[in-house]
N, C-alpha and C. Protein backbone atom coordinates (compact mmCIF):
# COMPACT_ATOMS: atom_id res chain seq x y z
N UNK A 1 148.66 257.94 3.43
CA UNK A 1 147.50 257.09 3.18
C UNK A 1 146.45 257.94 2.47
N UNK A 2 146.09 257.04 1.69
CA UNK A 2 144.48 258.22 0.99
C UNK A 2 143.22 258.23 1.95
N UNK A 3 143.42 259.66 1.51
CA UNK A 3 142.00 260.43 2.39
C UNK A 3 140.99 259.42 2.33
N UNK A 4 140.19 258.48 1.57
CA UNK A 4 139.16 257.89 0.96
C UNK A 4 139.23 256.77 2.61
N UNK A 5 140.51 256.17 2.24
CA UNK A 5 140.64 254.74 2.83
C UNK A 5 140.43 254.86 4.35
N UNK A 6 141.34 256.45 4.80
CA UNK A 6 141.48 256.78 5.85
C UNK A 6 139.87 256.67 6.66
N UNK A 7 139.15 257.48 6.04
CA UNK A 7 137.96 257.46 6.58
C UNK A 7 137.09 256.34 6.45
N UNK A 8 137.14 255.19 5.57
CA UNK A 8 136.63 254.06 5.64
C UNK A 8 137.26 253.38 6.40
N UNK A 9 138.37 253.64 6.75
CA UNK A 9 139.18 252.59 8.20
C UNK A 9 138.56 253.34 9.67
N UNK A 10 138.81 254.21 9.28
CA UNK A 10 137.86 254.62 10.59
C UNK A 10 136.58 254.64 10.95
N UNK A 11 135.76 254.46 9.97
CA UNK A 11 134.36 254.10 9.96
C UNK A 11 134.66 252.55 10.62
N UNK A 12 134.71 251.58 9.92
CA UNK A 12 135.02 249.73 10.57
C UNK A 12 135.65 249.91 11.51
N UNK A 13 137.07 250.64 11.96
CA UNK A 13 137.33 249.91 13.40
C UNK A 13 136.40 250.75 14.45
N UNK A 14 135.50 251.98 14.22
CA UNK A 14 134.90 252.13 14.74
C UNK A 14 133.61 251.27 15.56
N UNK A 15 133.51 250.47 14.28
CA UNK A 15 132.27 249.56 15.30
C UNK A 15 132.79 248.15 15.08
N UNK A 16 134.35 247.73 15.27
CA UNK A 16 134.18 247.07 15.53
C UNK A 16 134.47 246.43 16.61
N UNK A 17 134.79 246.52 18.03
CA UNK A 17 133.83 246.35 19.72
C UNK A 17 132.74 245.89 19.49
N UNK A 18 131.73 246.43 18.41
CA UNK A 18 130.09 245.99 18.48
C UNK A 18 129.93 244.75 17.90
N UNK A 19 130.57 244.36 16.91
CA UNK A 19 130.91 243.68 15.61
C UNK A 19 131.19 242.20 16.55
N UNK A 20 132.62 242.11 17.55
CA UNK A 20 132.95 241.32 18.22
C UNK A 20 132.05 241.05 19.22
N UNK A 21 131.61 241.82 20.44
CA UNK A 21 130.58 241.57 20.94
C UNK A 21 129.25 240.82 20.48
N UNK A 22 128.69 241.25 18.78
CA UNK A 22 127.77 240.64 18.30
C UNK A 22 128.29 239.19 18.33
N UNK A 23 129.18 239.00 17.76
CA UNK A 23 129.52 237.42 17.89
C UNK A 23 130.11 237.01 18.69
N UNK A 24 130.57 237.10 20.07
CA UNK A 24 130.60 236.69 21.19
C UNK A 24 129.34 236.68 21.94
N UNK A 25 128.51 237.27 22.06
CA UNK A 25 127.04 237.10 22.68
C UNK A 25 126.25 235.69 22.01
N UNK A 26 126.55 235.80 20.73
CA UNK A 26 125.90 234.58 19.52
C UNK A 26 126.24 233.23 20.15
N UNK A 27 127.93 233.51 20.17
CA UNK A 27 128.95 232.21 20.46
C UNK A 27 128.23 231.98 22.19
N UNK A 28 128.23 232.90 22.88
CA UNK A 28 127.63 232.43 24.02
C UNK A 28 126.47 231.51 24.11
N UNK A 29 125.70 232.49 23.23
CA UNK A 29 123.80 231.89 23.47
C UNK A 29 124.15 230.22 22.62
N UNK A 30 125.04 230.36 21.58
CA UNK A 30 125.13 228.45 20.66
C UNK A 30 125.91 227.72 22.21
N UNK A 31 126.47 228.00 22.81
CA UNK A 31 127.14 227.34 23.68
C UNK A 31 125.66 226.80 24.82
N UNK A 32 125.50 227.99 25.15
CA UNK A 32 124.31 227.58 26.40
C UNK A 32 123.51 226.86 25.90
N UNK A 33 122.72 226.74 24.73
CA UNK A 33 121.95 226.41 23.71
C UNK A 33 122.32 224.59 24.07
N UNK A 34 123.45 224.33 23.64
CA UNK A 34 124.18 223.26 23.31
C UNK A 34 123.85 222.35 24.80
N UNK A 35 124.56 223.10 25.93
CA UNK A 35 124.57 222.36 27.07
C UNK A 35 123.27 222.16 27.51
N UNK A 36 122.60 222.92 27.16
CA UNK A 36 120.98 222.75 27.86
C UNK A 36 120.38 221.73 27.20
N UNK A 37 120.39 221.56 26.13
CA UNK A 37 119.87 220.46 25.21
C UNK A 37 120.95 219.47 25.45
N UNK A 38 122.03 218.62 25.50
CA UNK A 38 123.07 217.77 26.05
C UNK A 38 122.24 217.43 27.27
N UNK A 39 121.76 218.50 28.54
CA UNK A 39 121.52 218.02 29.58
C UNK A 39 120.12 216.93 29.62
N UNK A 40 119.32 217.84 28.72
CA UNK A 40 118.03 217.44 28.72
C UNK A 40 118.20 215.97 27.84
N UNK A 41 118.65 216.07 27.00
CA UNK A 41 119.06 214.56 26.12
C UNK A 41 119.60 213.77 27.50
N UNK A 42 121.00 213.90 28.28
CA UNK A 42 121.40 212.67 29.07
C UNK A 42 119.93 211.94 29.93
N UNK A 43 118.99 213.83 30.20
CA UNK A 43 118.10 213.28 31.35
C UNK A 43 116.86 212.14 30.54
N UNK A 44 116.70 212.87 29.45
CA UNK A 44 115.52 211.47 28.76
C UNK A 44 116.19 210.12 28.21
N UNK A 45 117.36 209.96 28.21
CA UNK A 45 118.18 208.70 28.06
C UNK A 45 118.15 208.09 29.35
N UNK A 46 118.60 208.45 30.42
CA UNK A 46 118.44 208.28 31.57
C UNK A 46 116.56 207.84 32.18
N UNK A 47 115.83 208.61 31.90
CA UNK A 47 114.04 207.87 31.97
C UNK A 47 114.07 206.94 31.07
N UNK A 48 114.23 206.80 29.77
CA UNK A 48 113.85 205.59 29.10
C UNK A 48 114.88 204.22 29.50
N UNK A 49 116.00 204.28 29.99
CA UNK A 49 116.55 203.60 30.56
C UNK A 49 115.84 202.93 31.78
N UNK A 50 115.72 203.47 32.94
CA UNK A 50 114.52 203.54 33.76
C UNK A 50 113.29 202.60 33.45
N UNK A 51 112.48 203.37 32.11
CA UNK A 51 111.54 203.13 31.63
C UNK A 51 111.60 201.56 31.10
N UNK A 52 112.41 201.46 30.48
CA UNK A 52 112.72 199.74 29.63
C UNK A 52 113.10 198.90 30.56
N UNK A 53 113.69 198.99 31.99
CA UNK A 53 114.17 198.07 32.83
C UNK A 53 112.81 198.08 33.61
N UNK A 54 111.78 198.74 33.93
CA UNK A 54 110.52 198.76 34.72
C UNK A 54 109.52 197.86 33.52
N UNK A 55 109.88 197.88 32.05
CA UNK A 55 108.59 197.24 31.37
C UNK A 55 109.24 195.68 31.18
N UNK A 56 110.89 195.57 31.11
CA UNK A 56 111.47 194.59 30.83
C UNK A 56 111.08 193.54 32.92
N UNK A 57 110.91 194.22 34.15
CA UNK A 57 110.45 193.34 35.63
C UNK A 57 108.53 193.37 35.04
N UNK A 58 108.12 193.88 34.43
CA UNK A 58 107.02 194.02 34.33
C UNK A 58 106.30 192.44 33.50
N UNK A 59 107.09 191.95 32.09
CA UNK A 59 107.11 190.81 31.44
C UNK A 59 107.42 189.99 32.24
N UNK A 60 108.55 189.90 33.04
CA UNK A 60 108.81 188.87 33.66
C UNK A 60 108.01 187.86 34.44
């Protein structure tokens, strides 16, 4: 193998553990990101639901 490549292959797989980690930490935080906002969306669907059946006995 050439000297050149050798040491540029060993430079990249050197960091890359950090490389993967960087985007597994990312992929984590878009995931949590995701469910937290999903939760908070079901919960204000859930009040205005609430909300429209309390203004809909309210007309009556």
């Amino acid at each position: 193998m050439d000297p050149v490549l050798a040491e540029i292959y060993s430079t990249v797989l050197g960091a890359a553990p950090y490389v993967i980690a960087a985007y597994a930490g990312m992929l984590l935080i878009l995931i949590v990101y995701v469910v937290f906002t999903m939760t908070k969306l079901k919960n204000s669907e859930k009040r205005l639901t609430a909300l429209e059946e309390h203004v809909k006995q309210l007309s009556e």
